[in-house]
N, C-alpha and C. Protein backbone atom coordinates (compact mmCIF):
# COMPACT_ATOMS: atom_id res chain seq x y z
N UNK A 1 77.70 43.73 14.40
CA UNK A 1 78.18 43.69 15.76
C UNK A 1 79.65 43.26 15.74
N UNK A 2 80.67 43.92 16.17
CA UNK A 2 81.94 44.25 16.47
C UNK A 2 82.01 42.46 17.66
N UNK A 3 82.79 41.70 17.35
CA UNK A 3 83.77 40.82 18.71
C UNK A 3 84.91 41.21 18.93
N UNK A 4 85.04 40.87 19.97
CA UNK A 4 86.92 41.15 20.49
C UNK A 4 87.39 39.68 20.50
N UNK A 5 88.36 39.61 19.52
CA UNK A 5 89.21 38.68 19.39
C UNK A 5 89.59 38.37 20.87
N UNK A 6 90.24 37.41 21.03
CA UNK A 6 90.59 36.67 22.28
C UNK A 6 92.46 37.07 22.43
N UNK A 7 92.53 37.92 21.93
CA UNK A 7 94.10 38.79 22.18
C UNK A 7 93.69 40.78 22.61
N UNK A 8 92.36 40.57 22.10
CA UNK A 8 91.51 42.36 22.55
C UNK A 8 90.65 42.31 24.14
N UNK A 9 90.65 40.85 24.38
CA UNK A 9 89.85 40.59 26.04
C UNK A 9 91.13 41.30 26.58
N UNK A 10 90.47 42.10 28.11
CA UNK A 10 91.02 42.22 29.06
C UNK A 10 91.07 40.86 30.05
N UNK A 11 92.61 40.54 30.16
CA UNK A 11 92.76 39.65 31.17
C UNK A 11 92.42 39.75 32.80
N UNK A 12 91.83 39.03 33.25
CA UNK A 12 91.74 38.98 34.68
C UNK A 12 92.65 37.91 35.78
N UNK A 13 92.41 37.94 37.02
CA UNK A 13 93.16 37.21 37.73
C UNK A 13 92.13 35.81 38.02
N UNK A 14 92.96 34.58 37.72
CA UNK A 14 92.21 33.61 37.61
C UNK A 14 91.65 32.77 39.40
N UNK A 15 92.14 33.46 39.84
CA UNK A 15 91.74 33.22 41.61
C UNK A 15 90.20 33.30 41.57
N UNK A 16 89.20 32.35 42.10
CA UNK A 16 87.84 32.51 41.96
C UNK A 16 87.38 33.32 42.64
N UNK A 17 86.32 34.23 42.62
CA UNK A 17 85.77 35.03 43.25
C UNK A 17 86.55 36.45 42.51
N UNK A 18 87.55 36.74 42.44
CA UNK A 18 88.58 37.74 42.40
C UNK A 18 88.30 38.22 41.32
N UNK A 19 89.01 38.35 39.63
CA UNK A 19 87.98 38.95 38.99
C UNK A 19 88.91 40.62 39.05
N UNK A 20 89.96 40.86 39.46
CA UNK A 20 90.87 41.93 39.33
C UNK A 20 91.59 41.85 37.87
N UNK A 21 91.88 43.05 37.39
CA UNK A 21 93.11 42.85 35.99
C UNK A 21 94.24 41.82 36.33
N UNK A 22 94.23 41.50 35.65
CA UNK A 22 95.63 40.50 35.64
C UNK A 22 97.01 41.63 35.79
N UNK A 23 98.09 41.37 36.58
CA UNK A 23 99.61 41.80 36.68
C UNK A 23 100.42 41.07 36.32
N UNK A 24 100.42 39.54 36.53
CA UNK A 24 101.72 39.05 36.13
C UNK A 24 100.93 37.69 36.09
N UNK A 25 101.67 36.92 35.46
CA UNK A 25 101.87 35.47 35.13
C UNK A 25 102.66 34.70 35.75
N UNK A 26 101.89 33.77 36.30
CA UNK A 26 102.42 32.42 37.17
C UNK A 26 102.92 31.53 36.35
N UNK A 27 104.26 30.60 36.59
CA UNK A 27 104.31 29.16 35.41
C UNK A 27 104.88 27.98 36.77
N UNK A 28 105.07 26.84 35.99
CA UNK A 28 105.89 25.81 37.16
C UNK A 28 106.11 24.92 36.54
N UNK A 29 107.34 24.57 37.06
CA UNK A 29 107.65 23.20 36.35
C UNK A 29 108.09 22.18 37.65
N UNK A 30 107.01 21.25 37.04
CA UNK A 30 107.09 20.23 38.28
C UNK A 30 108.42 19.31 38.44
N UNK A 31 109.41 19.03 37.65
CA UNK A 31 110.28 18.10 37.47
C UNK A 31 111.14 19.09 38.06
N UNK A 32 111.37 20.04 37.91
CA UNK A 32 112.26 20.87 38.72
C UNK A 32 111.92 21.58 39.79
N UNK A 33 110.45 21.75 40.62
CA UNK A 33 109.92 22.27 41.12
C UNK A 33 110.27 23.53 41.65
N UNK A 34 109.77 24.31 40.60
CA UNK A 34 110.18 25.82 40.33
C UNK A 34 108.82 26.29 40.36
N UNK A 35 108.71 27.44 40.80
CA UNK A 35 107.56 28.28 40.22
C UNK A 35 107.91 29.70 40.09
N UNK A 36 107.46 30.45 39.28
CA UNK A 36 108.35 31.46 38.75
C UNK A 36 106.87 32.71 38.39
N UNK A 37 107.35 33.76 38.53
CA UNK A 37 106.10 35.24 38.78
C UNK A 37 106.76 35.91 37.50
N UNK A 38 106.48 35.92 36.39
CA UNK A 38 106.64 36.91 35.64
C UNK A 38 105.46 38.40 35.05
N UNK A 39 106.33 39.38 34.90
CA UNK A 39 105.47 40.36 34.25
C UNK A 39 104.26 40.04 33.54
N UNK A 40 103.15 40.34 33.14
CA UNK A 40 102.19 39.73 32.41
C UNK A 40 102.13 39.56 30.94
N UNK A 41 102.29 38.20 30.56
CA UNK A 41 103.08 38.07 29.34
C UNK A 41 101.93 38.56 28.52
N UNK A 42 102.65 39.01 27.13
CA UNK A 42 101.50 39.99 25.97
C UNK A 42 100.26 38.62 25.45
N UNK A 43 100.38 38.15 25.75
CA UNK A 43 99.86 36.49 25.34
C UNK A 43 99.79 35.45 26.38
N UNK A 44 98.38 35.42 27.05
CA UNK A 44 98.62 33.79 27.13
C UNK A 44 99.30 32.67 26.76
N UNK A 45 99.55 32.14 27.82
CA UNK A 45 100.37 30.76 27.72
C UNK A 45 99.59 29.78 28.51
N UNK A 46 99.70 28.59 27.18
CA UNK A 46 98.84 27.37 28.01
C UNK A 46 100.03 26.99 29.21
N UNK A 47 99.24 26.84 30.00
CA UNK A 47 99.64 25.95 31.31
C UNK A 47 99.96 27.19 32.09
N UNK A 48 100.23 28.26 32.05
CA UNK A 48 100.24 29.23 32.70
C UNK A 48 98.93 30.45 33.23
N UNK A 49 99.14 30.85 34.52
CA UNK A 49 98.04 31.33 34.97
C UNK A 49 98.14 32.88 34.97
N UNK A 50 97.30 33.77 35.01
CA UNK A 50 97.35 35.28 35.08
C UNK A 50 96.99 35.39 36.66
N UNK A 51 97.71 36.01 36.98
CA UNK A 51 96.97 36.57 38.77
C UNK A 51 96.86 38.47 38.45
N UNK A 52 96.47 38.65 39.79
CA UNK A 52 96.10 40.16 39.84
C UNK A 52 97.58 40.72 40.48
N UNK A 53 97.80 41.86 41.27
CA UNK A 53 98.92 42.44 41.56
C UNK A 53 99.13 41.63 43.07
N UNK A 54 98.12 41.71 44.18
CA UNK A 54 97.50 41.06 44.98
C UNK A 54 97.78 39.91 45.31
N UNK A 55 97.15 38.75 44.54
CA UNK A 55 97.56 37.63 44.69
C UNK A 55 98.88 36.91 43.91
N UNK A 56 99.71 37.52 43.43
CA UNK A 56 100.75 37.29 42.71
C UNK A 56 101.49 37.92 43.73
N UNK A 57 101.69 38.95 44.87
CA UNK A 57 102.23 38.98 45.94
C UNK A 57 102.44 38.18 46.70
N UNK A 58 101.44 37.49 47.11
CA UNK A 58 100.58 36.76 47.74
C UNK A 58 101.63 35.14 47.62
N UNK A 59 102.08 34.73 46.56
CA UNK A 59 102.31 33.67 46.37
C UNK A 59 103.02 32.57 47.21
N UNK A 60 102.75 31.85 47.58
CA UNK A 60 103.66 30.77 48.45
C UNK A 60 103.68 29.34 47.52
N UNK A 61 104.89 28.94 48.09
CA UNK A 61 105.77 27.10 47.27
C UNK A 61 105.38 25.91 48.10
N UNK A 62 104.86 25.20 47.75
CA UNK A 62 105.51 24.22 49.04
C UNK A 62 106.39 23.89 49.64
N UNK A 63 106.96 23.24 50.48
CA UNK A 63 108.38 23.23 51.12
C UNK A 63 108.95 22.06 49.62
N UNK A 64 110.64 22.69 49.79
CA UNK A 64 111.02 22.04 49.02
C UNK A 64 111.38 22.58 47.37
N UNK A 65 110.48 23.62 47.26
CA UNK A 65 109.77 24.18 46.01
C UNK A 65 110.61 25.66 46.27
N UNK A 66 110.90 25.71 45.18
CA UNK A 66 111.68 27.27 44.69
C UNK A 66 110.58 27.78 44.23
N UNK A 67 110.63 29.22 44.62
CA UNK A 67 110.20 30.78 44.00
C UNK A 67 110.94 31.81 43.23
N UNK A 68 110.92 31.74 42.23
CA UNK A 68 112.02 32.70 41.14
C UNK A 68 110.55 34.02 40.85
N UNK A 69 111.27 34.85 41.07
CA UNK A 69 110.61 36.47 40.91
C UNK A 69 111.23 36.94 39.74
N UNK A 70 110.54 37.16 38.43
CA UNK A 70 111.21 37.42 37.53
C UNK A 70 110.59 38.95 37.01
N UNK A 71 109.19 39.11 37.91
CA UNK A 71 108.97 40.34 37.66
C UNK A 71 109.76 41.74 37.33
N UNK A 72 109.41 42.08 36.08
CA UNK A 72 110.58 44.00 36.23
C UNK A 72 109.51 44.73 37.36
N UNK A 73 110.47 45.24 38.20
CA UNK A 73 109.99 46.31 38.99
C UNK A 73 109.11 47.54 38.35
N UNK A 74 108.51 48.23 38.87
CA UNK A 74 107.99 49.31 38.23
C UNK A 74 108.65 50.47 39.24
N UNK A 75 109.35 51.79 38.31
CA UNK A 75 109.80 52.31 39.47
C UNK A 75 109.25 53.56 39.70
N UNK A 76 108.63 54.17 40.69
CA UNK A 76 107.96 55.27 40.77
C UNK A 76 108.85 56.37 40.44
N UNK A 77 108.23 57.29 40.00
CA UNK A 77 109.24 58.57 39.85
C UNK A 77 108.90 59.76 40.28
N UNK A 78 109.32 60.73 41.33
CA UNK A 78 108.48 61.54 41.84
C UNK A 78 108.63 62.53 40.90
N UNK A 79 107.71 64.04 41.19
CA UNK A 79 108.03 65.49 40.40
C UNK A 79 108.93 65.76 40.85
N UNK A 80 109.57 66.34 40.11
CA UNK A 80 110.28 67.16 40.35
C UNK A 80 109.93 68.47 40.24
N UNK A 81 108.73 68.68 40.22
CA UNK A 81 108.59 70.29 40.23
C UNK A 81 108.84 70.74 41.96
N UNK A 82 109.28 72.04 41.95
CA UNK A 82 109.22 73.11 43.23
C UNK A 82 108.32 73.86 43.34
């Protein structure tokens, strides 16, 4: 019987109930009170969370508290066929 290493799991969004693929990665640093949305890193990071596309939209700071968007855009590209 075949396991999937814990770098072969599909990540999900850690919001309970939710249970969507993971999109991007949450981090924060409290001494500077930052919180910051990046792309979904190839690797877990302790202290950092995976969200879905959804709730990583979704995100709000407390007052006081910075939001840095570090996400790369994804950019659609239409056909160009005629």
């Amino acid at each position: 019987m075949a396991y999937l290493s814990r770098m072969d799991r599909p990540r999900h969004c850690v919001r309970a109930g939710c249970g969507a693929p993971a999109a991007a990665t949450l981090g924060y640093n409290y001494a500077s009170r930052l919180v910051w949305l990046d792309s979904l890193d190839e690797e877990q990071v302790p202290g950092e969370q995976d969200l879905c596309a959804l709730h990583a939209d979704r995100v709000t700071v407390p007052i006081g508290w910075a939001l840095e968007e570090r996400r790369t855009p994804i950019i659609q590209l239409r056909s160009l066929a005629v």
